[in-house]
Protein backbone atom coordinates (compact mmCIF):
# COMPACT_ATOMS: atom_id res chain seq x y z
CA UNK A 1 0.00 0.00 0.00
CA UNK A 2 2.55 2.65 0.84
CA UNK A 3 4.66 1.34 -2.81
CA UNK A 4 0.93 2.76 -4.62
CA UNK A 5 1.00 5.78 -2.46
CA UNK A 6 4.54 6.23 -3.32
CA UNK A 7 3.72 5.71 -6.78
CA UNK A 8 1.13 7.93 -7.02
CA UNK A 9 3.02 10.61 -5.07
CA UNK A 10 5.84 10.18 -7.36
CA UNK A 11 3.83 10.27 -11.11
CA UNK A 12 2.62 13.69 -9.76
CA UNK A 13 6.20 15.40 -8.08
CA UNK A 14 7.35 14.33 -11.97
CA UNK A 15 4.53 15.97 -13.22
CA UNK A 16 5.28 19.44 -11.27
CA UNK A 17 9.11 19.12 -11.92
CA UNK A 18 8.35 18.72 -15.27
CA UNK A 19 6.39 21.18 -15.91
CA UNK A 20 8.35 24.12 -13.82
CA UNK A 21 11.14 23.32 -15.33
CA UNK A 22 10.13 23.68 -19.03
CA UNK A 23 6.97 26.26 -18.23
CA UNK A 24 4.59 24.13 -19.49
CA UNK A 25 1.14 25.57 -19.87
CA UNK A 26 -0.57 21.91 -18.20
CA UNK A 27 -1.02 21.87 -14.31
CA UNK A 28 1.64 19.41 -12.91
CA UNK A 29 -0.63 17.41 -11.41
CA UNK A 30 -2.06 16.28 -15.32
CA UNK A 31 0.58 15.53 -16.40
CA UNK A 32 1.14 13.55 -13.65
CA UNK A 33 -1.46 11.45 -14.31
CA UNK A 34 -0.57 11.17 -17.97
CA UNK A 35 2.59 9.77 -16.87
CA UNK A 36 0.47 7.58 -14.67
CA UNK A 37 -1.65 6.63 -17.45
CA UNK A 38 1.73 5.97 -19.53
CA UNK A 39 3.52 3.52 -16.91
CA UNK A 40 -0.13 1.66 -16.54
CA UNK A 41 0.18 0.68 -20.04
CA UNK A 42 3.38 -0.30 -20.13
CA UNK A 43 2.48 -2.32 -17.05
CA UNK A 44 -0.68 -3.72 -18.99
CA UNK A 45 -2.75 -3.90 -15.63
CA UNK A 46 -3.01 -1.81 -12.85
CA UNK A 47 -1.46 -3.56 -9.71
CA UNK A 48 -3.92 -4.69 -7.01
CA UNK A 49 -2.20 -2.16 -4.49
CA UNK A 50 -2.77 0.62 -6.44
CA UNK A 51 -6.43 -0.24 -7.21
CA UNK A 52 -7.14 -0.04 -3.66
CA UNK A 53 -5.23 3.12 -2.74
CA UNK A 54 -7.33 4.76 -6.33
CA UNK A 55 -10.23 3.73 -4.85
CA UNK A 56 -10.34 4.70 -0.98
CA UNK A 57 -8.72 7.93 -2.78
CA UNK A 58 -12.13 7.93 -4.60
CA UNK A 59 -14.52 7.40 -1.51
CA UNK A 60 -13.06 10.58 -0.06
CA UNK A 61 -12.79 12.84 -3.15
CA UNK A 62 -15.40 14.97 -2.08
CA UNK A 63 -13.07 16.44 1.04
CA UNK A 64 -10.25 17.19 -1.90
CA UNK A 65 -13.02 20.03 -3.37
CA UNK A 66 -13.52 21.91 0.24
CA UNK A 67 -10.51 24.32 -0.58
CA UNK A 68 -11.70 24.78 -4.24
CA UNK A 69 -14.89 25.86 -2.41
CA UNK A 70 -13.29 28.08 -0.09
CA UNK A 71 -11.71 29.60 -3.13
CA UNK A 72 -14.85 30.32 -4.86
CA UNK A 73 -16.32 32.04 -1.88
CA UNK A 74 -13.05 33.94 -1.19
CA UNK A 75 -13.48 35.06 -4.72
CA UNK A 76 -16.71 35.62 -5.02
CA UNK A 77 -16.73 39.43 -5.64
CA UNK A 78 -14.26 38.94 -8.74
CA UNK A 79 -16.56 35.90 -9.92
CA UNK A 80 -19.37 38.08 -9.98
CA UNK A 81 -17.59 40.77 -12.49
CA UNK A 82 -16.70 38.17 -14.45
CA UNK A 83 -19.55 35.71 -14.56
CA UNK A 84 -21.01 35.92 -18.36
CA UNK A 85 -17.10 35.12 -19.01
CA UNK A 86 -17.07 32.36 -17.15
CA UNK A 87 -20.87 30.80 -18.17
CA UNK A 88 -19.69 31.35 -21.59
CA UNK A 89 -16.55 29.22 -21.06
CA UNK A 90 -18.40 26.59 -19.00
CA UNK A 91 -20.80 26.90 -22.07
CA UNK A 92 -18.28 26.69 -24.71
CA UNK A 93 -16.30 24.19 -23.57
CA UNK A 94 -19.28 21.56 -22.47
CA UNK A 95 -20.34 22.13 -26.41
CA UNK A 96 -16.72 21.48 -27.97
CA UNK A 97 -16.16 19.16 -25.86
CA UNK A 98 -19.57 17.31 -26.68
CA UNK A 99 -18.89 17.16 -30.55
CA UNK A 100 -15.02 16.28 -30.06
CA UNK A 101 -16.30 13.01 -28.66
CA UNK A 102 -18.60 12.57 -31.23
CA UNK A 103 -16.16 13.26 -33.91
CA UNK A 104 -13.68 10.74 -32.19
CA UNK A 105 -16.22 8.35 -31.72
CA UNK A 106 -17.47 8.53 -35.29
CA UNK A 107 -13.69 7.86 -36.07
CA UNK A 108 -13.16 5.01 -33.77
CA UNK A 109 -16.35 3.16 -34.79
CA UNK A 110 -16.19 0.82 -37.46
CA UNK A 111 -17.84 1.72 -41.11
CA UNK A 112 -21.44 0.59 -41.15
CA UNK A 113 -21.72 0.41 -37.31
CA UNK A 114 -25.71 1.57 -36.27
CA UNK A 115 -26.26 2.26 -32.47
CA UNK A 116 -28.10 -0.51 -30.12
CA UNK A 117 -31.88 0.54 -30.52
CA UNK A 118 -33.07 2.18 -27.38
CA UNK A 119 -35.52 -0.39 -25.54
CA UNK A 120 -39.30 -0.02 -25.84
């Protein structure tokens, strides 16, 4: 359990040294996980420990949003300048996010596939 931990601590200090160190515009913590993500597949499965530390991570993920929370109210007056900005972004980014998928997923599927009918 504390080798996942470890793990998990380590795919994300990469993530932060990598990105300081070359300014990339990508949250270290991302990144992170994309190196997390990369090792996984190299792995081919994900190892039982780190399965279980993922999860009980998961159970409690609502406590890891009480400081973005605090942030919001701490910022509320600048929010409140700024918040046809920030609908339209939420807005704009649901939508092209929406039809990305769709255009991957009409990519990925094979020619000729039709969708499952919907049950009756």
């Amino acid at each position: 359990m504390l080798g996942a931990v470890t793990l998990l601590l380590f795919c994300q200090l990469a993530g932060e040294v990598l990105v300081r160190l070359i300014h990339l515009p990508v949250p270290g913590p991302v990144l992170g996980m994309v190196f997390l993500f990369l090792y996984l597949l190299i792995r081919r499965h994900v190892p039982e420990a780190v399965e279980r530390v993922s999860n009980r991570l998961l159970d409690h993920l609502s406590l890891l949003f009480v400081p973005a929370g605090v942030g919001v109210i701490q910022y509320a007056s600048q929010i409140e300048d700024a918040w046809m900005a920030i609908l339209a972004s939420i807005v704009g980014g649901t939508a092209v996010a929406i039809a990305a998928t769709a255009w991957i997923l009409q990519r990925l599927l094979p020619p000729g596939h039709e969708p499952p009918e919907e049950p009756k």
